[in-house]
PDB file of N, CA and C in Angstrom:
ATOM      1  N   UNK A   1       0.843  -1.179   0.000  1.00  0.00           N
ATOM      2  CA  UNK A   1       0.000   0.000   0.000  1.00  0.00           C
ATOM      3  C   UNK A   1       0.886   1.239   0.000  1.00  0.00           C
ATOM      4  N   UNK A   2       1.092   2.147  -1.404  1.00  0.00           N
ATOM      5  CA  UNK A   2       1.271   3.107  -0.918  1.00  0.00           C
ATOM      6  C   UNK A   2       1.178   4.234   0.251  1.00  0.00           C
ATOM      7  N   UNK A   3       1.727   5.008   0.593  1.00  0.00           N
ATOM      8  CA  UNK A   3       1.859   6.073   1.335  1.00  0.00           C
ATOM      9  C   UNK A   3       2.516   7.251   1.218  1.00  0.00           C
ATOM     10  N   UNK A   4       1.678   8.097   0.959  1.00  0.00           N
ATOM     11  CA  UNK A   4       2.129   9.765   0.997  1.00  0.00           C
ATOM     12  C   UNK A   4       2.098  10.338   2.345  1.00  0.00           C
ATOM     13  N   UNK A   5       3.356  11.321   2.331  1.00  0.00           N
ATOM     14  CA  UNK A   5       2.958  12.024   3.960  1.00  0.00           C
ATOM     15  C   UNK A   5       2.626  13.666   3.142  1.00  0.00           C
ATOM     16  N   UNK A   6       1.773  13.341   4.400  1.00  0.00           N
ATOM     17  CA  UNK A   6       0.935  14.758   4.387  1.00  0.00           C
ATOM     18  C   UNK A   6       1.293  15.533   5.601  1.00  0.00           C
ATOM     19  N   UNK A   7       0.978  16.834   5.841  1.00  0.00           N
ATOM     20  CA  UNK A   7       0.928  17.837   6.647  1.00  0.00           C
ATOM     21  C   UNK A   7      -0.164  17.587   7.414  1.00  0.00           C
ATOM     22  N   UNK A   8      -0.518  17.449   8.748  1.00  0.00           N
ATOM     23  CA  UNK A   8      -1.834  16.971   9.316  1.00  0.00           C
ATOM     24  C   UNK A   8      -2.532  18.513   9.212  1.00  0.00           C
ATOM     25  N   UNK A   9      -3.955  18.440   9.123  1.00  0.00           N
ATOM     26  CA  UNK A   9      -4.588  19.439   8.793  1.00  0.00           C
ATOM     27  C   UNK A   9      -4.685  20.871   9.606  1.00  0.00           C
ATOM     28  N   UNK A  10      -4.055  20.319  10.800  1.00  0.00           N
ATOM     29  CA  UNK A  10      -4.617  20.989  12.265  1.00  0.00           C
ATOM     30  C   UNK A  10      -2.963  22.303  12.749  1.00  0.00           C
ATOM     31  N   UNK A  11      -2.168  21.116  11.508  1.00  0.00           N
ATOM     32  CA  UNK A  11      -0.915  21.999  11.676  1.00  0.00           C
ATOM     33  C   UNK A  11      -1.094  22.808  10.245  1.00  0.00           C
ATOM     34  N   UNK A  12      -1.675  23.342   9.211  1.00  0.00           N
ATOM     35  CA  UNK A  12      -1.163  24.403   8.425  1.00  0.00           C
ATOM     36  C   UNK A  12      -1.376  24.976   8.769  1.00  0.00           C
ATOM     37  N   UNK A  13      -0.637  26.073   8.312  1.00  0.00           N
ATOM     38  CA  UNK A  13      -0.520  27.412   8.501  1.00  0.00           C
ATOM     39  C   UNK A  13       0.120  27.945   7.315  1.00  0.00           C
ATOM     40  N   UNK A  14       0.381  29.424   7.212  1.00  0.00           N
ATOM     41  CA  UNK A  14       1.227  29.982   6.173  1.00  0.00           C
ATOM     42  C   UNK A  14       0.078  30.273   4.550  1.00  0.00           C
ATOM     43  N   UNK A  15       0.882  29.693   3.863  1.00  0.00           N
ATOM     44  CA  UNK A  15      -0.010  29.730   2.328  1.00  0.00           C
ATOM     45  C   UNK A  15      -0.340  28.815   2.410  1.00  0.00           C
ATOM     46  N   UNK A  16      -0.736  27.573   3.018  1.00  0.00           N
ATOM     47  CA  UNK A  16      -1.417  26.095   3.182  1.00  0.00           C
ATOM     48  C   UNK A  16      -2.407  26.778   3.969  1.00  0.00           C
ATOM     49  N   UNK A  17      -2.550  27.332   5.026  1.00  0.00           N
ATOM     50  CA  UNK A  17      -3.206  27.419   6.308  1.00  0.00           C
ATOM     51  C   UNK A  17      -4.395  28.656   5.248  1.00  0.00           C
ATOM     52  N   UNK A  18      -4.134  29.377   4.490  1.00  0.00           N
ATOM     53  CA  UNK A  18      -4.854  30.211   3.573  1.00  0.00           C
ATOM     54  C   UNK A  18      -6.020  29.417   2.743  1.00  0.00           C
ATOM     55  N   UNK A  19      -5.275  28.213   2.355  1.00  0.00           N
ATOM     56  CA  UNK A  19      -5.940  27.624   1.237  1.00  0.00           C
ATOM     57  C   UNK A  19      -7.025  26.555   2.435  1.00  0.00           C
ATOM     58  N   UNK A  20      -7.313  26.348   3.557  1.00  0.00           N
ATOM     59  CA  UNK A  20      -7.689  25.163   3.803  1.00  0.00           C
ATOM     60  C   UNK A  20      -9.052  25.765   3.654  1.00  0.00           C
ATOM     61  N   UNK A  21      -9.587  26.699   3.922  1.00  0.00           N
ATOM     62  CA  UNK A  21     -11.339  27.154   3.753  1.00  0.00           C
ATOM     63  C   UNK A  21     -11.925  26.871   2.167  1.00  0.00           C
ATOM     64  N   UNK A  22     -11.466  26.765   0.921  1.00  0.00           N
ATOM     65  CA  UNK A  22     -10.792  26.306  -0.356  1.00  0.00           C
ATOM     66  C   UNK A  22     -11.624  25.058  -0.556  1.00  0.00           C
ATOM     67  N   UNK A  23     -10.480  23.892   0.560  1.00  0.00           N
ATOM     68  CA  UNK A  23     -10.300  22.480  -0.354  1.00  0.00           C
ATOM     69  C   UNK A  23     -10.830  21.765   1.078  1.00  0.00           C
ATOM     70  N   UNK A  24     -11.260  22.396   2.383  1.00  0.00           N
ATOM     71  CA  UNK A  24     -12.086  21.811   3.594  1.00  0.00           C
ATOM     72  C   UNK A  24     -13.629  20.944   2.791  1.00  0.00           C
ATOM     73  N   UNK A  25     -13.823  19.871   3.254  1.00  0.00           N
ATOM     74  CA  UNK A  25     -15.139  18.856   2.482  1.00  0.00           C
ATOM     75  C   UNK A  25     -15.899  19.621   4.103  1.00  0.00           C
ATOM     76  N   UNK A  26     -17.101  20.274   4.007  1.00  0.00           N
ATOM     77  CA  UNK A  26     -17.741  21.348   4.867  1.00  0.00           C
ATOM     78  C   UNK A  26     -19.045  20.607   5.703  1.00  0.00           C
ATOM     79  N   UNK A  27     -18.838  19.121   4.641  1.00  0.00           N
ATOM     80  CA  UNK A  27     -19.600  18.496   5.144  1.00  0.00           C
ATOM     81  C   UNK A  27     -19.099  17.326   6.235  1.00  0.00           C
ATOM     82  N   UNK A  28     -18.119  17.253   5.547  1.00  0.00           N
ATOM     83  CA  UNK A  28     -17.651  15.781   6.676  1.00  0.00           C
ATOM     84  C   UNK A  28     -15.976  16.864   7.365  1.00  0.00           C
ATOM     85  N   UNK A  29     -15.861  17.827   7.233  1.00  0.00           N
ATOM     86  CA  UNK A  29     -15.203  18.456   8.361  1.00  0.00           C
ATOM     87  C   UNK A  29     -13.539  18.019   7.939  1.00  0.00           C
ATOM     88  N   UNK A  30     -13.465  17.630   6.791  1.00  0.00           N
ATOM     89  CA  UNK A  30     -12.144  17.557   6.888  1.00  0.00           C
ATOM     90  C   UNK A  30     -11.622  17.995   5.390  1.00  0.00           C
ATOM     91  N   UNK A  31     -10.110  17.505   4.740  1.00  0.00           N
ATOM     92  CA  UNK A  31      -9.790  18.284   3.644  1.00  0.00           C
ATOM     93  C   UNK A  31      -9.466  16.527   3.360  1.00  0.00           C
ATOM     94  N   UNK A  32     -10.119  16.082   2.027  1.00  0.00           N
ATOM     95  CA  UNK A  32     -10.113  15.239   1.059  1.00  0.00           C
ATOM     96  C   UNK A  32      -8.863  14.544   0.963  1.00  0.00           C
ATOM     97  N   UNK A  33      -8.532  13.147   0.662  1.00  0.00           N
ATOM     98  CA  UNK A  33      -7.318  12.718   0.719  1.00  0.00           C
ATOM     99  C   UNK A  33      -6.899  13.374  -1.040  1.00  0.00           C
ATOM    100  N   UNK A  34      -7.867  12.973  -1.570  1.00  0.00           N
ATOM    101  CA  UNK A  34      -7.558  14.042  -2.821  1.00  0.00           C
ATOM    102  C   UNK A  34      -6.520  15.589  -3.055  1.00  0.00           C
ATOM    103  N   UNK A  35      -6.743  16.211  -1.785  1.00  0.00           N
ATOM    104  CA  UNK A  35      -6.558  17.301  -2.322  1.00  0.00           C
ATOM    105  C   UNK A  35      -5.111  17.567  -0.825  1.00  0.00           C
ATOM    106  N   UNK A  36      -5.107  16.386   0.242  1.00  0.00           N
ATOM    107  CA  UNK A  36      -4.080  16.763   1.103  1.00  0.00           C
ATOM    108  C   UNK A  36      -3.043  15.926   0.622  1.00  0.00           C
ATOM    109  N   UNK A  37      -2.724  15.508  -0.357  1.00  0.00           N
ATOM    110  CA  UNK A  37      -1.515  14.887  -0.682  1.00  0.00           C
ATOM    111  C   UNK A  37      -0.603  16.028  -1.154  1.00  0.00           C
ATOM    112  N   UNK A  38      -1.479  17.228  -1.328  1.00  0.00           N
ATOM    113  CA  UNK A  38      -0.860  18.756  -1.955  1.00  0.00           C
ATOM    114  C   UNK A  38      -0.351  19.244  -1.008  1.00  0.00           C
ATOM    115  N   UNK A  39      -0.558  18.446   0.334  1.00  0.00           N
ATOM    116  CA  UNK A  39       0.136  19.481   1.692  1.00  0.00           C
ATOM    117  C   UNK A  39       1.599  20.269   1.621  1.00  0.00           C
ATOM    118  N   UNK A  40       2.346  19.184   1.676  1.00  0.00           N
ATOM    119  CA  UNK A  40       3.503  19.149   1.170  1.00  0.00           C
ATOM    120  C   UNK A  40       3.799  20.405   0.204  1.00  0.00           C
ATOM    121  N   UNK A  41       3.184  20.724  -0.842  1.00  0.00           N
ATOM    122  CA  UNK A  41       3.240  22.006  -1.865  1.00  0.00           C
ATOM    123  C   UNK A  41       2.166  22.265  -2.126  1.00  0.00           C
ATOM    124  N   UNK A  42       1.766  23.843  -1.559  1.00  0.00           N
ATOM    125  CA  UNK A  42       0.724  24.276  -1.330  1.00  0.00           C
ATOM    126  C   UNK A  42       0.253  25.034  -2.729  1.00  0.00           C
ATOM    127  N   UNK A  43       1.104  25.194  -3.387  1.00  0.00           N
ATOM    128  CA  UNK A  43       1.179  25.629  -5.252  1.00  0.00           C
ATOM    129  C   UNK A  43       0.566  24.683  -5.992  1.00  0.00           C
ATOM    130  N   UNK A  44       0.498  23.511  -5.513  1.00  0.00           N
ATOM    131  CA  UNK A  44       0.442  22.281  -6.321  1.00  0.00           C
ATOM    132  C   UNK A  44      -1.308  22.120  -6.039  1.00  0.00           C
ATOM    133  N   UNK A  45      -1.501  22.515  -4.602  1.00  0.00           N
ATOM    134  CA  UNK A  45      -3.130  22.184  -3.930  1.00  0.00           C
ATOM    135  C   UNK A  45      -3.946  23.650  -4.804  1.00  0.00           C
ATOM    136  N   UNK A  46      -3.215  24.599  -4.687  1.00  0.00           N
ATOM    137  CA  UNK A  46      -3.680  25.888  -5.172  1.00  0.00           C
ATOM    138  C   UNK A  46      -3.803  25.156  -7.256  1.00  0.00           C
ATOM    139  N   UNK A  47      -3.205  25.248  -7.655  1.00  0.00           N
ATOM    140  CA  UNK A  47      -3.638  24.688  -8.869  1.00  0.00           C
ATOM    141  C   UNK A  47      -4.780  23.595  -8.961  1.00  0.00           C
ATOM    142  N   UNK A  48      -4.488  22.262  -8.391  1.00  0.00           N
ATOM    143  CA  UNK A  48      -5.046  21.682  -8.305  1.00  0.00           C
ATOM    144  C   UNK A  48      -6.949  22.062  -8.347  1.00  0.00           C
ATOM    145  N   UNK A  49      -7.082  22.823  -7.431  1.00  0.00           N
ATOM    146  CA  UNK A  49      -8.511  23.275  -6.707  1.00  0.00           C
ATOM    147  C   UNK A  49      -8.611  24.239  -7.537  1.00  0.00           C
ATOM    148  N   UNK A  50      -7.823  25.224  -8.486  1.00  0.00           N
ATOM    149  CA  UNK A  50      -7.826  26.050  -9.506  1.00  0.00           C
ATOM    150  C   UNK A  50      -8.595  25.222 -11.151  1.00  0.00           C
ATOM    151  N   UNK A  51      -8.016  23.831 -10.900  1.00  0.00           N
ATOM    152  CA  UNK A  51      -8.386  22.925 -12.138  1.00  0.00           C
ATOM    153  C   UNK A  51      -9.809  22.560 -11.833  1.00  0.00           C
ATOM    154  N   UNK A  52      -9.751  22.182 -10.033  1.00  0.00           N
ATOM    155  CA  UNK A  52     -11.597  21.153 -10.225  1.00  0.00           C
ATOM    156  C   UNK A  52     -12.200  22.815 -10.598  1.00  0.00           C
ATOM    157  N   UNK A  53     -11.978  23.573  -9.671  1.00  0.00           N
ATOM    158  CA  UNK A  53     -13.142  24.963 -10.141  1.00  0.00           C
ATOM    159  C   UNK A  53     -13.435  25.189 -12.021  1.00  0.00           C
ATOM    160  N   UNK A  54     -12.576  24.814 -12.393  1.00  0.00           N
ATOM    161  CA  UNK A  54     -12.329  25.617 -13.796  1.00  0.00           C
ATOM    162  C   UNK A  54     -13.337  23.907 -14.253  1.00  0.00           C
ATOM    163  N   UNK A  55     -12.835  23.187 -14.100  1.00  0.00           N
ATOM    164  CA  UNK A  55     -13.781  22.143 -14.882  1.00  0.00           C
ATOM    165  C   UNK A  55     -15.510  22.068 -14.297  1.00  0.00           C
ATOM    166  N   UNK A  56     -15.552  22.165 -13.171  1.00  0.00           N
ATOM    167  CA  UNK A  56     -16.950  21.925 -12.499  1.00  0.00           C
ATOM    168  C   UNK A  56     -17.725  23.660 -13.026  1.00  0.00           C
ATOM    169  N   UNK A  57     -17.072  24.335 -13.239  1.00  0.00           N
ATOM    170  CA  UNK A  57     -17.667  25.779 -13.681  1.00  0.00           C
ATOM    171  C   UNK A  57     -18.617  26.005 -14.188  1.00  0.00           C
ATOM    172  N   UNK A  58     -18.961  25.003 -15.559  1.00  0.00           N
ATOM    173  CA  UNK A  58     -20.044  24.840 -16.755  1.00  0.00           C
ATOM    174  C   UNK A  58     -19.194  25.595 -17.890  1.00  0.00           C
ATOM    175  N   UNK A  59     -20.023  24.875 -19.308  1.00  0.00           N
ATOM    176  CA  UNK A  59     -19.942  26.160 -20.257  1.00  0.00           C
ATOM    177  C   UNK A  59     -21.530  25.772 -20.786  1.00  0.00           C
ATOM    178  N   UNK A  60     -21.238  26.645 -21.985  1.00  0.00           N
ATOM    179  CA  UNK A  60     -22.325  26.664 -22.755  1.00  0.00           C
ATOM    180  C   UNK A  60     -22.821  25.205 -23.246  1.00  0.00           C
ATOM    181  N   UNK A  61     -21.902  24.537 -23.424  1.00  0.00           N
ATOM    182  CA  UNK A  61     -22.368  23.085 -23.978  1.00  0.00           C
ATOM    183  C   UNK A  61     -22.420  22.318 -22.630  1.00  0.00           C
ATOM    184  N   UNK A  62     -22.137  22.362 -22.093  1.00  0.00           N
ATOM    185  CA  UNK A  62     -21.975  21.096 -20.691  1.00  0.00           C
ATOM    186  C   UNK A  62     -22.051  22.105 -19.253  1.00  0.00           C
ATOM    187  N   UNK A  63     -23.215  22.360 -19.330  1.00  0.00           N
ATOM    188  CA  UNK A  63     -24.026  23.247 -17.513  1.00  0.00           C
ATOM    189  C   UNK A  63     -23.191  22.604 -16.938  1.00  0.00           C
ATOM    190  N   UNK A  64     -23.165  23.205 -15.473  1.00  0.00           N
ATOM    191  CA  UNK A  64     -22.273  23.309 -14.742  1.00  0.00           C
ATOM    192  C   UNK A  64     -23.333  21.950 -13.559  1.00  0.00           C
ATOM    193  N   UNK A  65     -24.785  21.932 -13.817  1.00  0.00           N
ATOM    194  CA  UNK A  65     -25.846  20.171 -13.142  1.00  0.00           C
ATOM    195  C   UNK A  65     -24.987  19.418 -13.803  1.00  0.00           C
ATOM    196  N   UNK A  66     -25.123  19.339 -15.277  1.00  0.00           N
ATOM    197  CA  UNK A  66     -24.529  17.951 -15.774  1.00  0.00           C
ATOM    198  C   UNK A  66     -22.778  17.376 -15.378  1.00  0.00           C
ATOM    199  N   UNK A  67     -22.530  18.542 -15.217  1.00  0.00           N
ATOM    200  CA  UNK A  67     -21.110  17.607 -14.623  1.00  0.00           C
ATOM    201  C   UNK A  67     -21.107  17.803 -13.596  1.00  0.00           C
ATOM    202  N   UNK A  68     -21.807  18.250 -12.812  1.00  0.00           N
ATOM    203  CA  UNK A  68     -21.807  17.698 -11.335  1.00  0.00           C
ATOM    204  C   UNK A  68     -22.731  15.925 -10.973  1.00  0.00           C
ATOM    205  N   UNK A  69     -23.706  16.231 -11.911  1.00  0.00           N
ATOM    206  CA  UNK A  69     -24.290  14.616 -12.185  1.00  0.00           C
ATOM    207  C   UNK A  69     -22.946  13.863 -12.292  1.00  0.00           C
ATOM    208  N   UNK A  70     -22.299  13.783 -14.267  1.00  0.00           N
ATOM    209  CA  UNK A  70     -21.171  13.735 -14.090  1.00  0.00           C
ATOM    210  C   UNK A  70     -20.199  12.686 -12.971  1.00  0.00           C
ATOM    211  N   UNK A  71     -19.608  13.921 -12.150  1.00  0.00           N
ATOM    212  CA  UNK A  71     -18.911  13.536 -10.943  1.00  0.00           C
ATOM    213  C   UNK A  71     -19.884  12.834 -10.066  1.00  0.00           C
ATOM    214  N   UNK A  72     -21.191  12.927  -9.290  1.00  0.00           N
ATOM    215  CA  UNK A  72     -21.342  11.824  -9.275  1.00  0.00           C
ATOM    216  C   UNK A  72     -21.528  10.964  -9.355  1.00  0.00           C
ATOM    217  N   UNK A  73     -21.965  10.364 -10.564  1.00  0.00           N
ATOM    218  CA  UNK A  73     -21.750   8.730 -11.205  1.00  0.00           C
ATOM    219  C   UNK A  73     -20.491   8.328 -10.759  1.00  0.00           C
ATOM    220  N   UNK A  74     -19.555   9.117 -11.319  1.00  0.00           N
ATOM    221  CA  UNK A  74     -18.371   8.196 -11.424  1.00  0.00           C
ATOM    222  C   UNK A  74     -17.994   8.214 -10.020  1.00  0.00           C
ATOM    223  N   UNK A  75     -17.997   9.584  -8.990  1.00  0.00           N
ATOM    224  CA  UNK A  75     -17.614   8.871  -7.715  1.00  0.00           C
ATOM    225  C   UNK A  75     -18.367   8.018  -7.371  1.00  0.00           C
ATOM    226  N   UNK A  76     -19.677   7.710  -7.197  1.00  0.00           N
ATOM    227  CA  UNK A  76     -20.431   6.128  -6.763  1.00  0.00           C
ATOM    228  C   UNK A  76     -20.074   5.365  -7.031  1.00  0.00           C
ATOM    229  N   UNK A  77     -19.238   5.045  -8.596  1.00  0.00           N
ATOM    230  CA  UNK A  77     -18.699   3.968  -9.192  1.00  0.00           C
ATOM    231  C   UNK A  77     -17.325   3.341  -8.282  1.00  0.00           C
ATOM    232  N   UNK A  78     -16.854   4.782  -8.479  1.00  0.00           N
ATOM    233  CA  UNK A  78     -15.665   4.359  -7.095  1.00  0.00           C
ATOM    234  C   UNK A  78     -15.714   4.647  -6.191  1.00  0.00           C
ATOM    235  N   UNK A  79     -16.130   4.749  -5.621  1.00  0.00           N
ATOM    236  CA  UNK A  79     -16.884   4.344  -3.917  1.00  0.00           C
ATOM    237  C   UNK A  79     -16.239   5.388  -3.315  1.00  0.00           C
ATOM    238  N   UNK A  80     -16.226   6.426  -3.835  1.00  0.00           N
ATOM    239  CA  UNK A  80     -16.175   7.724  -3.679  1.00  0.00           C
ATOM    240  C   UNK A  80     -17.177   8.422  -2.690  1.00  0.00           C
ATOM    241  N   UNK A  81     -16.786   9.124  -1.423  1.00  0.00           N
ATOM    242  CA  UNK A  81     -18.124  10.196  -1.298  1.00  0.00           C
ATOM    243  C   UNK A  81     -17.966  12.124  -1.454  1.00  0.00           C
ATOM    244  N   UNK A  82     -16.936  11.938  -2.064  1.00  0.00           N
ATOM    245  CA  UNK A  82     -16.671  13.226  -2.627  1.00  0.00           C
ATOM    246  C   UNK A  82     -16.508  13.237  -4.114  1.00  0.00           C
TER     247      UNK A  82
END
């Protein structure tokens, strides 16, 4: 089993500690294993969360419902709850 180390959530601070209101899941109270593997480089989480915004956004051809439908199919598929 892989393993990444992360920054525990409770310790950022700095330009990490900026971004956690961002990439915090508001529902289950914590920040996504998705998006804390970026701990480590907080440039990398800042892009990252720069990319889901820019894709989940909508355009004219693909509303911004349908790919949130979208995302969740495929997270159910993978047993995803984010």
């Amino acid at each position: 089993m892989a393993r990444i180390e992360v920054i525990p959530e409770e310790s950022w601070e700095g330009e990490l500690g900026e971004l956690y209101s961002q990439v915090v899941d508001r529902r289950y109270g914590r920040v996504d294993h998705v998006m804390s593997v970026h701990s480590l480089n907080p440039q990398s989480m800042a892009a990252h969360q720069g990319l889901y915004k820019s894709a989940m956004a909508g355009t004219a051809t693909l509303p911004k419902v349908e790919r949130e439908l979208i995302a969740l199919v495929v997270s159910l598929e993978n047993g995803c709850h984010y």
